[in-house]
Protein backbone atom coordinates (compact mmCIF):
# COMPACT_ATOMS: atom_id res chain seq x y z
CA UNK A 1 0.00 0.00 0.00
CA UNK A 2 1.06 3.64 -0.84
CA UNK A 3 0.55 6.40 1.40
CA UNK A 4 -3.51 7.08 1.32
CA UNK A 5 -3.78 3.34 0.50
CA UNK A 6 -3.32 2.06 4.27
CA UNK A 7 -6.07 5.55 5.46
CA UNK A 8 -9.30 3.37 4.28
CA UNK A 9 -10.38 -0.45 4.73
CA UNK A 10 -10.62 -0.98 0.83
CA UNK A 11 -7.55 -1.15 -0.37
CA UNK A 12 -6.33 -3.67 2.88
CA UNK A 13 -9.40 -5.59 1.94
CA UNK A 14 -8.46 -6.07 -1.07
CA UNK A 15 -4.78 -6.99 -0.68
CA UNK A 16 -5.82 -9.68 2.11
CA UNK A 17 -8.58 -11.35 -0.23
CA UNK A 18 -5.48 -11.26 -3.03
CA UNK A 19 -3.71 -13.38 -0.77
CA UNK A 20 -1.48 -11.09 1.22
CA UNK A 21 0.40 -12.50 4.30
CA UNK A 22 1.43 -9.10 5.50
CA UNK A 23 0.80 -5.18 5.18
CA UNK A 24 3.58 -3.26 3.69
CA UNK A 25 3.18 0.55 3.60
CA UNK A 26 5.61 2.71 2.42
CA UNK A 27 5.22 6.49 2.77
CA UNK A 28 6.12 9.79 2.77
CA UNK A 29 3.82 11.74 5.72
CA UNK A 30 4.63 15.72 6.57
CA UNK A 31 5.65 15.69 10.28
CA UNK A 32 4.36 17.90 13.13
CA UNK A 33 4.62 17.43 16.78
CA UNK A 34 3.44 14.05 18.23
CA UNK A 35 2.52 13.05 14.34
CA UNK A 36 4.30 9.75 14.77
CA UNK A 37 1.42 8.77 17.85
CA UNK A 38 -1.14 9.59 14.91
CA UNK A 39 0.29 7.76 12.37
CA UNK A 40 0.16 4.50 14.61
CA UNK A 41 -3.07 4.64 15.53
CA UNK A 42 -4.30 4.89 12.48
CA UNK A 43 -2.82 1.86 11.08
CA UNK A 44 -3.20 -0.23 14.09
CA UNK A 45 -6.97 0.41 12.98
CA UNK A 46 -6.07 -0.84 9.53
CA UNK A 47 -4.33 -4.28 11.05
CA UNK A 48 -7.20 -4.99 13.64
CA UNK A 49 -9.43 -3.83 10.69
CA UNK A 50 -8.09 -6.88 8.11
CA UNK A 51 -6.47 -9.39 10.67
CA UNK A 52 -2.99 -8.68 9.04
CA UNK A 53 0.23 -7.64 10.57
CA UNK A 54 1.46 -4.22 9.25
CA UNK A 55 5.06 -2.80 8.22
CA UNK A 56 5.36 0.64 7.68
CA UNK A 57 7.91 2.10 6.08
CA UNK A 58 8.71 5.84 6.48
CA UNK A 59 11.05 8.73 4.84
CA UNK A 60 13.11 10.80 7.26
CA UNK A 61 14.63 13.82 5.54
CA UNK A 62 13.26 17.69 4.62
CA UNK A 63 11.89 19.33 1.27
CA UNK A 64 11.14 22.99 1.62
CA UNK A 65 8.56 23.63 4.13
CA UNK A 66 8.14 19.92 5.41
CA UNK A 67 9.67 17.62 6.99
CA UNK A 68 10.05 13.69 7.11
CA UNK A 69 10.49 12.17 10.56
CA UNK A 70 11.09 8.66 9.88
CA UNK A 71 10.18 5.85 12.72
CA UNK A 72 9.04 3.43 11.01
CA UNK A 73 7.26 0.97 12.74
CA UNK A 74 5.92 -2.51 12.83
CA UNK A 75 2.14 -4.01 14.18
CA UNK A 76 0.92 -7.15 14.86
CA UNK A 77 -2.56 -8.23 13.47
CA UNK A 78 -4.29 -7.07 16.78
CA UNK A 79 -2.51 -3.42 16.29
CA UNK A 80 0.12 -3.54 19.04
CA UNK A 81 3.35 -2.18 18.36
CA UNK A 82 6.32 -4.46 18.25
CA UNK A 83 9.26 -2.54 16.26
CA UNK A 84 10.13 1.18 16.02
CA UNK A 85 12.99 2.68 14.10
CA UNK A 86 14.51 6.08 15.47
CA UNK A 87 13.06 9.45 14.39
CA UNK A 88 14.71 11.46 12.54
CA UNK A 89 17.82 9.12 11.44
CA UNK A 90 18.39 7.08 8.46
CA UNK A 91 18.51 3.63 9.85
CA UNK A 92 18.39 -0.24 8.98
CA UNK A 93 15.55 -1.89 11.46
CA UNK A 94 15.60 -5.61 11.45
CA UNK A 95 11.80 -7.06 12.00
CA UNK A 96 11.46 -10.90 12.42
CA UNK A 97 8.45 -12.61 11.44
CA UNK A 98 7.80 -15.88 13.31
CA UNK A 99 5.72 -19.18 12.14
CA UNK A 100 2.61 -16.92 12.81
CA UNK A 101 3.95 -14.22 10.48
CA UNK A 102 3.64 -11.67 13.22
CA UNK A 103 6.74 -9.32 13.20
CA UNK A 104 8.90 -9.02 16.26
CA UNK A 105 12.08 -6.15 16.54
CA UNK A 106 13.18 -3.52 18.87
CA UNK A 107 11.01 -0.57 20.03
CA UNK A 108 12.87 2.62 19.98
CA UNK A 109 11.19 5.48 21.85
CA UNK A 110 9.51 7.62 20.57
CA UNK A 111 11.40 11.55 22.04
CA UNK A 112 9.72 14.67 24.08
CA UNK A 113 8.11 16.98 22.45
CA UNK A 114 10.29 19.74 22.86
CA UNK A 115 13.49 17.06 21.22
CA UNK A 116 10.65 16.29 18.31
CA UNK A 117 10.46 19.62 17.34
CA UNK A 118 14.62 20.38 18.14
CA UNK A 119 15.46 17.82 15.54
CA UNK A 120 12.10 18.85 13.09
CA UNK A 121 14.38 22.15 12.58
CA UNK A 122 17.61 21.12 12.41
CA UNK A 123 16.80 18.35 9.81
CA UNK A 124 14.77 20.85 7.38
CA UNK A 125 17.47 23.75 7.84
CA UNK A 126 20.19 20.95 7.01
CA UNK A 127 18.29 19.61 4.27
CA UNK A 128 16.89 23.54 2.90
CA UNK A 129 20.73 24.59 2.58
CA UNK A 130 22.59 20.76 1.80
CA UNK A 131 20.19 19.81 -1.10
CA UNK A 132 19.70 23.38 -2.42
CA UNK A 133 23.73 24.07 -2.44
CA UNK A 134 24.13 26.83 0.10
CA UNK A 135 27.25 27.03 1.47
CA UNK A 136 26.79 28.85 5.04
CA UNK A 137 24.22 30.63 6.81
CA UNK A 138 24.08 34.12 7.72
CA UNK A 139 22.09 35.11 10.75
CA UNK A 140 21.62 38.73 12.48
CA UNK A 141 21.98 38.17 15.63
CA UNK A 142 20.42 40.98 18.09
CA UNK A 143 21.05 39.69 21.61
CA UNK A 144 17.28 38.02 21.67
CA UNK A 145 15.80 35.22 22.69
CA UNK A 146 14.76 34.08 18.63
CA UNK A 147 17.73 34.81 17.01
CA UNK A 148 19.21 32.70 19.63
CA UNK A 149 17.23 29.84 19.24
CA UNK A 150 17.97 29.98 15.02
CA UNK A 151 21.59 30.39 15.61
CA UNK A 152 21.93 27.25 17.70
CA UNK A 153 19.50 25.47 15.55
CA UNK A 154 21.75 26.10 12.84
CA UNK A 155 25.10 25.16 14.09
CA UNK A 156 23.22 22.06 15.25
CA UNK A 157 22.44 21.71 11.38
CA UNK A 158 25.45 23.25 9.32
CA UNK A 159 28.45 23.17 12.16
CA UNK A 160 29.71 26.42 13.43
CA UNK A 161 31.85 27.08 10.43
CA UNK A 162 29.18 27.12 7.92
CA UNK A 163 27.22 29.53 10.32
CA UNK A 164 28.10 33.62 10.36
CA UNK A 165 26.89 36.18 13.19
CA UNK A 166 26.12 39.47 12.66
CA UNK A 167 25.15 42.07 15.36
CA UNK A 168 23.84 45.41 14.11
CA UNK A 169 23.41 47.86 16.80
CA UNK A 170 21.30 51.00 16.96
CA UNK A 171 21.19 53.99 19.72
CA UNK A 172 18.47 51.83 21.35
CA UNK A 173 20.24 48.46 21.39
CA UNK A 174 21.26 47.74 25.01
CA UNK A 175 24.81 47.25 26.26
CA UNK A 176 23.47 43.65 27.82
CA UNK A 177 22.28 42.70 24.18
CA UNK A 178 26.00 43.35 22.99
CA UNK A 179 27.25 41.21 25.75
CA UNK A 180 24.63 38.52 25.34
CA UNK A 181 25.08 38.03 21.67
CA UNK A 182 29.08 38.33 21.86
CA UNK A 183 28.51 35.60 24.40
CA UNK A 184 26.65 33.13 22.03
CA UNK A 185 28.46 33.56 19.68
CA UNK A 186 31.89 32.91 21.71
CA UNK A 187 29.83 29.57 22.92
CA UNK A 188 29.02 28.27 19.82
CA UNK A 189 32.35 29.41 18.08
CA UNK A 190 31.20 30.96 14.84
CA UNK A 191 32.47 33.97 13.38
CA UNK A 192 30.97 36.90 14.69
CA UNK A 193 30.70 41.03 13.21
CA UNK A 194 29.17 43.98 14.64
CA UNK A 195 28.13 46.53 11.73
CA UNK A 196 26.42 49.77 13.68
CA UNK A 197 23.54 50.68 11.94
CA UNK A 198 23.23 54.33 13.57
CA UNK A 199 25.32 56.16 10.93
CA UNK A 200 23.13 54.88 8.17
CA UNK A 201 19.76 55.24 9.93
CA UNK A 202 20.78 59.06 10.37
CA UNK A 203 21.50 59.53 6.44
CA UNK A 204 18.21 58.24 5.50
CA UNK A 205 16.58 60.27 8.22
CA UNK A 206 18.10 63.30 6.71
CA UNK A 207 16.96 62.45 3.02
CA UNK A 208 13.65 61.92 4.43
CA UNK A 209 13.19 65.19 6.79
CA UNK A 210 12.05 67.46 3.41
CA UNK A 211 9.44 64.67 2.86
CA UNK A 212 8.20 63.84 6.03
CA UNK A 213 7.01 67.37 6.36
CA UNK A 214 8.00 67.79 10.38
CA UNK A 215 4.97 64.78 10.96
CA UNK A 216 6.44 62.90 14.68
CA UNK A 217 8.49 59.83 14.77
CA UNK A 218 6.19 56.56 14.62
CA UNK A 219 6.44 53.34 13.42
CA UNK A 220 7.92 54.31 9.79
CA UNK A 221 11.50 55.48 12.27
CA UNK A 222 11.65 51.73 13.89
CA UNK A 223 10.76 50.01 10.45
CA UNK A 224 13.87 52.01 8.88
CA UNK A 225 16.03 50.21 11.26
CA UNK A 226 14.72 46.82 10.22
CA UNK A 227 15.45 47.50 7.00
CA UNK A 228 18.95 48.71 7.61
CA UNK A 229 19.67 45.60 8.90
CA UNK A 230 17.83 43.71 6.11
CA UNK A 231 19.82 45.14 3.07
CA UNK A 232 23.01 44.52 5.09
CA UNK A 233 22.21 40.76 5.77
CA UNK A 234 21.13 40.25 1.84
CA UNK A 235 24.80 42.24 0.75
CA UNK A 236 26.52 39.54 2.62
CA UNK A 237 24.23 36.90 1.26
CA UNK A 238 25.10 38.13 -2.30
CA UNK A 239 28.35 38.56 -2.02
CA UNK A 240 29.09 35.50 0.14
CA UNK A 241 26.72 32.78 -1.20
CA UNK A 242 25.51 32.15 2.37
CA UNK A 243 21.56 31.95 2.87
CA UNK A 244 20.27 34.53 5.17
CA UNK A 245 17.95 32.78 7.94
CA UNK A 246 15.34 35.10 9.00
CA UNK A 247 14.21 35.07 13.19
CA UNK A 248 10.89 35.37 13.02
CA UNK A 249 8.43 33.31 15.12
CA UNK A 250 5.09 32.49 14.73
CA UNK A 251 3.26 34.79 17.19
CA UNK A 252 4.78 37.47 15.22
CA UNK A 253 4.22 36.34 11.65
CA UNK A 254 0.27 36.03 12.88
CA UNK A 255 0.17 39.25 14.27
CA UNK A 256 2.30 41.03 12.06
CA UNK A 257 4.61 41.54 14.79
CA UNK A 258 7.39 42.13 11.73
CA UNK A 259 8.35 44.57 9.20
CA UNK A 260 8.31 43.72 5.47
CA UNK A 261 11.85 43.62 3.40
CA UNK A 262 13.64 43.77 6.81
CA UNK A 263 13.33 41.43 9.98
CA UNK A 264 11.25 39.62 7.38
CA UNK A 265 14.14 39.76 4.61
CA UNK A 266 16.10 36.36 4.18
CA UNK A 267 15.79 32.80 2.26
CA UNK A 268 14.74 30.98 5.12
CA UNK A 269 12.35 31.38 7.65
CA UNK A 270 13.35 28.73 10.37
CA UNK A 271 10.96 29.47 13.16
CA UNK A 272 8.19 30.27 11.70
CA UNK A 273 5.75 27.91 12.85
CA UNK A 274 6.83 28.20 16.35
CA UNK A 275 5.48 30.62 18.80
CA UNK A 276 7.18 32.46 21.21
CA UNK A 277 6.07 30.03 24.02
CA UNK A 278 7.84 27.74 22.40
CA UNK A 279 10.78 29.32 21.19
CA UNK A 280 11.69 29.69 25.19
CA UNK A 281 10.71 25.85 25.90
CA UNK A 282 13.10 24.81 22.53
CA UNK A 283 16.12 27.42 24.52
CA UNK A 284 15.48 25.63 28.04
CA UNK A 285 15.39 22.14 26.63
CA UNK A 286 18.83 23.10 24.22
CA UNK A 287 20.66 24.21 27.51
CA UNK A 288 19.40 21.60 29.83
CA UNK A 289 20.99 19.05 27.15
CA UNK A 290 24.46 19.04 28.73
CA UNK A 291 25.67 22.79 28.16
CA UNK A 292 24.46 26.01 28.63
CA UNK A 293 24.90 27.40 24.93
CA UNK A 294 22.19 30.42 25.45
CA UNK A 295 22.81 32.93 27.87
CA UNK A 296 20.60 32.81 30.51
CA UNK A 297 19.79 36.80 30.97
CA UNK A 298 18.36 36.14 26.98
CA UNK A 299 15.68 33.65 28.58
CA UNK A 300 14.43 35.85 31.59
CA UNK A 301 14.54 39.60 30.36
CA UNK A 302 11.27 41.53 28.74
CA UNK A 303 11.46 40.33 24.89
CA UNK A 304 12.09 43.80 22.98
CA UNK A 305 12.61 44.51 19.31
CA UNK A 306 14.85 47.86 20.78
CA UNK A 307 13.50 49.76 18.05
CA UNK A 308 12.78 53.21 20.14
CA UNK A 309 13.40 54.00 24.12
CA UNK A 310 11.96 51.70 26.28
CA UNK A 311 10.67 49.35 24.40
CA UNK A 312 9.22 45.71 24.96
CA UNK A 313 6.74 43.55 22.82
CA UNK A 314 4.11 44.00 25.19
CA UNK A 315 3.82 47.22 24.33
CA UNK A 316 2.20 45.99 21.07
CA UNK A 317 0.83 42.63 22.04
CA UNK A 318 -0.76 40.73 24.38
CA UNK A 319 1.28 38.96 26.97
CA UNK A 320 2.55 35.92 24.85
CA UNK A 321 1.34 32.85 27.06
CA UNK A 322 -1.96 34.54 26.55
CA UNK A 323 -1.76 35.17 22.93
CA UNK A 324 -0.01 31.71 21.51
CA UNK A 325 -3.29 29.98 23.40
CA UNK A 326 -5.45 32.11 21.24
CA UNK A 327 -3.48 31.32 18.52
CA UNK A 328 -3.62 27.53 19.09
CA UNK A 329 -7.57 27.40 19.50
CA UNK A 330 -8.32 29.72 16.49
CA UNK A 331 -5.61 28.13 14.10
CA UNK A 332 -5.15 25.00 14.80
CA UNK A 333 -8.44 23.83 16.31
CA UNK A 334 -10.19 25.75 14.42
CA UNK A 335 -12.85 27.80 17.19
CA UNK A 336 -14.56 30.51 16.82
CA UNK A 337 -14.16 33.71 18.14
CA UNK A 338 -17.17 32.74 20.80
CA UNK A 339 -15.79 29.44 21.87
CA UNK A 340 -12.75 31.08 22.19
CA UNK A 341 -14.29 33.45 24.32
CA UNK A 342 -16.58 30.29 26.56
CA UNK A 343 -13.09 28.98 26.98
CA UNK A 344 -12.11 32.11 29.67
CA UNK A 345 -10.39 34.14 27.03
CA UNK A 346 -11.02 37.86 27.35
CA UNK A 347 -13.07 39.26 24.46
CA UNK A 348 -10.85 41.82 23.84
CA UNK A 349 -7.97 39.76 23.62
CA UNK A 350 -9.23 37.15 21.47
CA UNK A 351 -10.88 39.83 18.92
CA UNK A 352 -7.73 41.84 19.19
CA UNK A 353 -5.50 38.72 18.04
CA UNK A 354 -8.43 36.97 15.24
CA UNK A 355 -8.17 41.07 14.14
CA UNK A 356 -4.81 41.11 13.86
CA UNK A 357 -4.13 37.76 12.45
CA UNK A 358 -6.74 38.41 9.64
CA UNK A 359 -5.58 41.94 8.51
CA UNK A 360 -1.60 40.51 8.11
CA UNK A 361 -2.28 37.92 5.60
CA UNK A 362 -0.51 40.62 3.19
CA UNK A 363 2.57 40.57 5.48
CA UNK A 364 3.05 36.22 5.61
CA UNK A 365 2.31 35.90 1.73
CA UNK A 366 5.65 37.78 1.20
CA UNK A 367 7.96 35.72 3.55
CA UNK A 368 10.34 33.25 2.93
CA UNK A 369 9.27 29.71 3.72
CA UNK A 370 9.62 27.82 6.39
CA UNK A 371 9.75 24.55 8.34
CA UNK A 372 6.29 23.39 9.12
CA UNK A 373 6.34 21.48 12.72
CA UNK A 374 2.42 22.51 13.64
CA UNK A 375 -0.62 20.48 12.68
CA UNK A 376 -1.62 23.52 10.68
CA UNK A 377 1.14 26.47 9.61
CA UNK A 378 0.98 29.44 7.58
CA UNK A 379 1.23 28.90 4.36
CA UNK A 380 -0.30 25.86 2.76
CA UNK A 381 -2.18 25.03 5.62
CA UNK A 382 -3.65 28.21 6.10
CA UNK A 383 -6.11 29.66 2.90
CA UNK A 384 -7.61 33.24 3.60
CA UNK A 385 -7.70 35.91 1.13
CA UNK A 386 -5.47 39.14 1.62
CA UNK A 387 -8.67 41.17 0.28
CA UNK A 388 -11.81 40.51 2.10
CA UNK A 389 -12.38 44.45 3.53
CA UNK A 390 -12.90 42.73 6.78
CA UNK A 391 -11.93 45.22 9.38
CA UNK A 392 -13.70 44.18 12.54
């Protein structure tokens, strides 16, 4: 059986009335977190369902915005799980079949959610650059808690020297975000430049003055920055080879939490099905694995984009915790604003983030792509127009 094959009684039916002795399914299913426990319930439906034992036979490996997780597994005719190759790895599992022709081999467990979605990443950023024929990766790294998380993802990936650093300071980047992205960088051991963005954000401040008409510093003053940083990143791209790797999470791709052609500029968009919530669970479970690679002041200070005086994301958005559970039930399962609501979300919050997510689309249909490790990302997954002069 191929793939959709082994979803439906029919085709099992059929190969069991043909004669077959055995199940063999080979396959190619997009992973996302605890996938593998779906997969195997499924198909020990289809054994119990035709009295057959079942071998299933999975890819490991990524292609663009997916990823293949591998474990391939074995069932007896009753459904119970007898073999399990590793997740993630290319590997040779021996099953036995005895007199009865049920298969017998060793169970390999099956890891945490938090190492699921470690090794989702690195395998699609490995496979993104290695089958596409990028040499390195560049990453701008600001002292924060995501471009952390992408720069250990990808030395995990590419090894540290196929991975480049580069800090761009403004006036309202912090001296601890210096220190703190010196010090990954110094952990990790790849090459590491500052560039200080303040002398070029003043030039295009002055060209703009005559325009701008003496109208107050807003949003259009932080966005400049982004960009700054975003046609620095891409020179280095061009001239190096090296892919950029954007730092963008989830929470802020939905909310549009992100600023076109520069925090959003890049050929790779690592974390974007991840939201914040677990961008800090991914950093805890990274430096609880034997060595503390991200600083810890990056895990416990106010998340800020430092793009004007004082600034921290909550300024803009609800507190994350609150917001990636909003994001969950309305994405993902798929609940109204209402049952959202019932659930003992505040109505403001929930219509503040559906608002948001809806009025964005614009924003996500002009990033790179990304690794998908969600039942449902952006992209794909997720169909709504960009024009629908929905506003409420």
């Amino acid at each position: 059986l191929i793939c959709e094959d082994a979803w439906f009684d029919e085709p099992a039916q059929a190969a069991r009335d043909a004669g077959a002795q055995c199940l063999c399914v080979i396959n190619a299913s997009p992973f996302h977190i605890d996938k593998s426990g779906e997969r195997e319930q499924r198909m020990a439906e289809r054994a119990r369902a035709v009295g057959l034992p079942l071998l299933y036979s999975h890819l490991v490996g990524g292609q663009d915005e997916v990823v293949f997780d591998g474990a391939s597994f074995a069932l007896d005719a009753t459904g119970r799980l007898t073999a399990r190759a590793p997740s993630f790895d290319e590997a040779l599992a021996i099953v036995e079949l005895d007199a009865g022709g049920q298969p017998r081999g060793e169970i390999t467990p099956l890891p945490a959610i938090e190492a699921q979605a470690w090794r989702a990443l690195v395998t699609g950023v490995r496979d993104y650059l290695g089958k596409n024929g990028f040499p390195g990766a560049i990453i701008g790294l600001s002292g924060g808690v995501d471009s952390a998380l992408v720069l250990a993802l990808a030395v995990d990936a590419l090894g540290a020297d196929k991975v480049r650093a580069v800090m761009m300071p403004s006036k309202y980047t912090a001296e601890i975000s210096w220190i703190d992205a010196r010090k990954m960088a110094e952990r990790l051991g790849v090459r590491y430049d500052e560039i200080p963005i303040a002398p070029m954000f003043d030039a295009f401040r002055a060209s703009l003055a005559p325009l701008f008409d003496g109208r107050p510093e807003d949003a259009t003053e932080e966005n400049l920055q982004a960009r700054i940083r975003g046609t620095l990143l891409m020179a280095l791209s061009n001239k190096l080879g090296a892919i950029v790797l954007t730092t963008g999470n989830k929470s802020e791709m939905a909310t549009g939490y992100c600023t076109l052609y520069g925090d959003m500029a890049g050929g790779f968009a690592v974390i974007k099905d991840v939201t914040k919530t677990l961008v800090y669970r991914l950093c805890r479970w990274k430096n609880a694995q034997g060595r503390e690679v991200i600083p810890e002041r990056i895990l416990t200070r106010a998340p800020s984009a430092e793009l004007r005086a004082d600034q921290t994301d909550q300024d803009s958005l609800p507190p994350y915790d609150v917001l990636d559970a909003i994001l969950v039930h309305y994405m993902e399962d798929d609940q109204s604003i209402e049952q959202i609501v019932a659930a003992g979300f505040a109505a403001a919050d929930v219509e503040r983030v559906t608002r948001l997510i809806k009025v964005n689309e614009y924003k996500r249909r002009q990033a790179p792509v990304g690794i998908r490790i969600t039942h449902r990302a952006f992209g794909r997954d997720w169909r709504y127009p960009i024009t629908s002069k929905f506003r409420a």
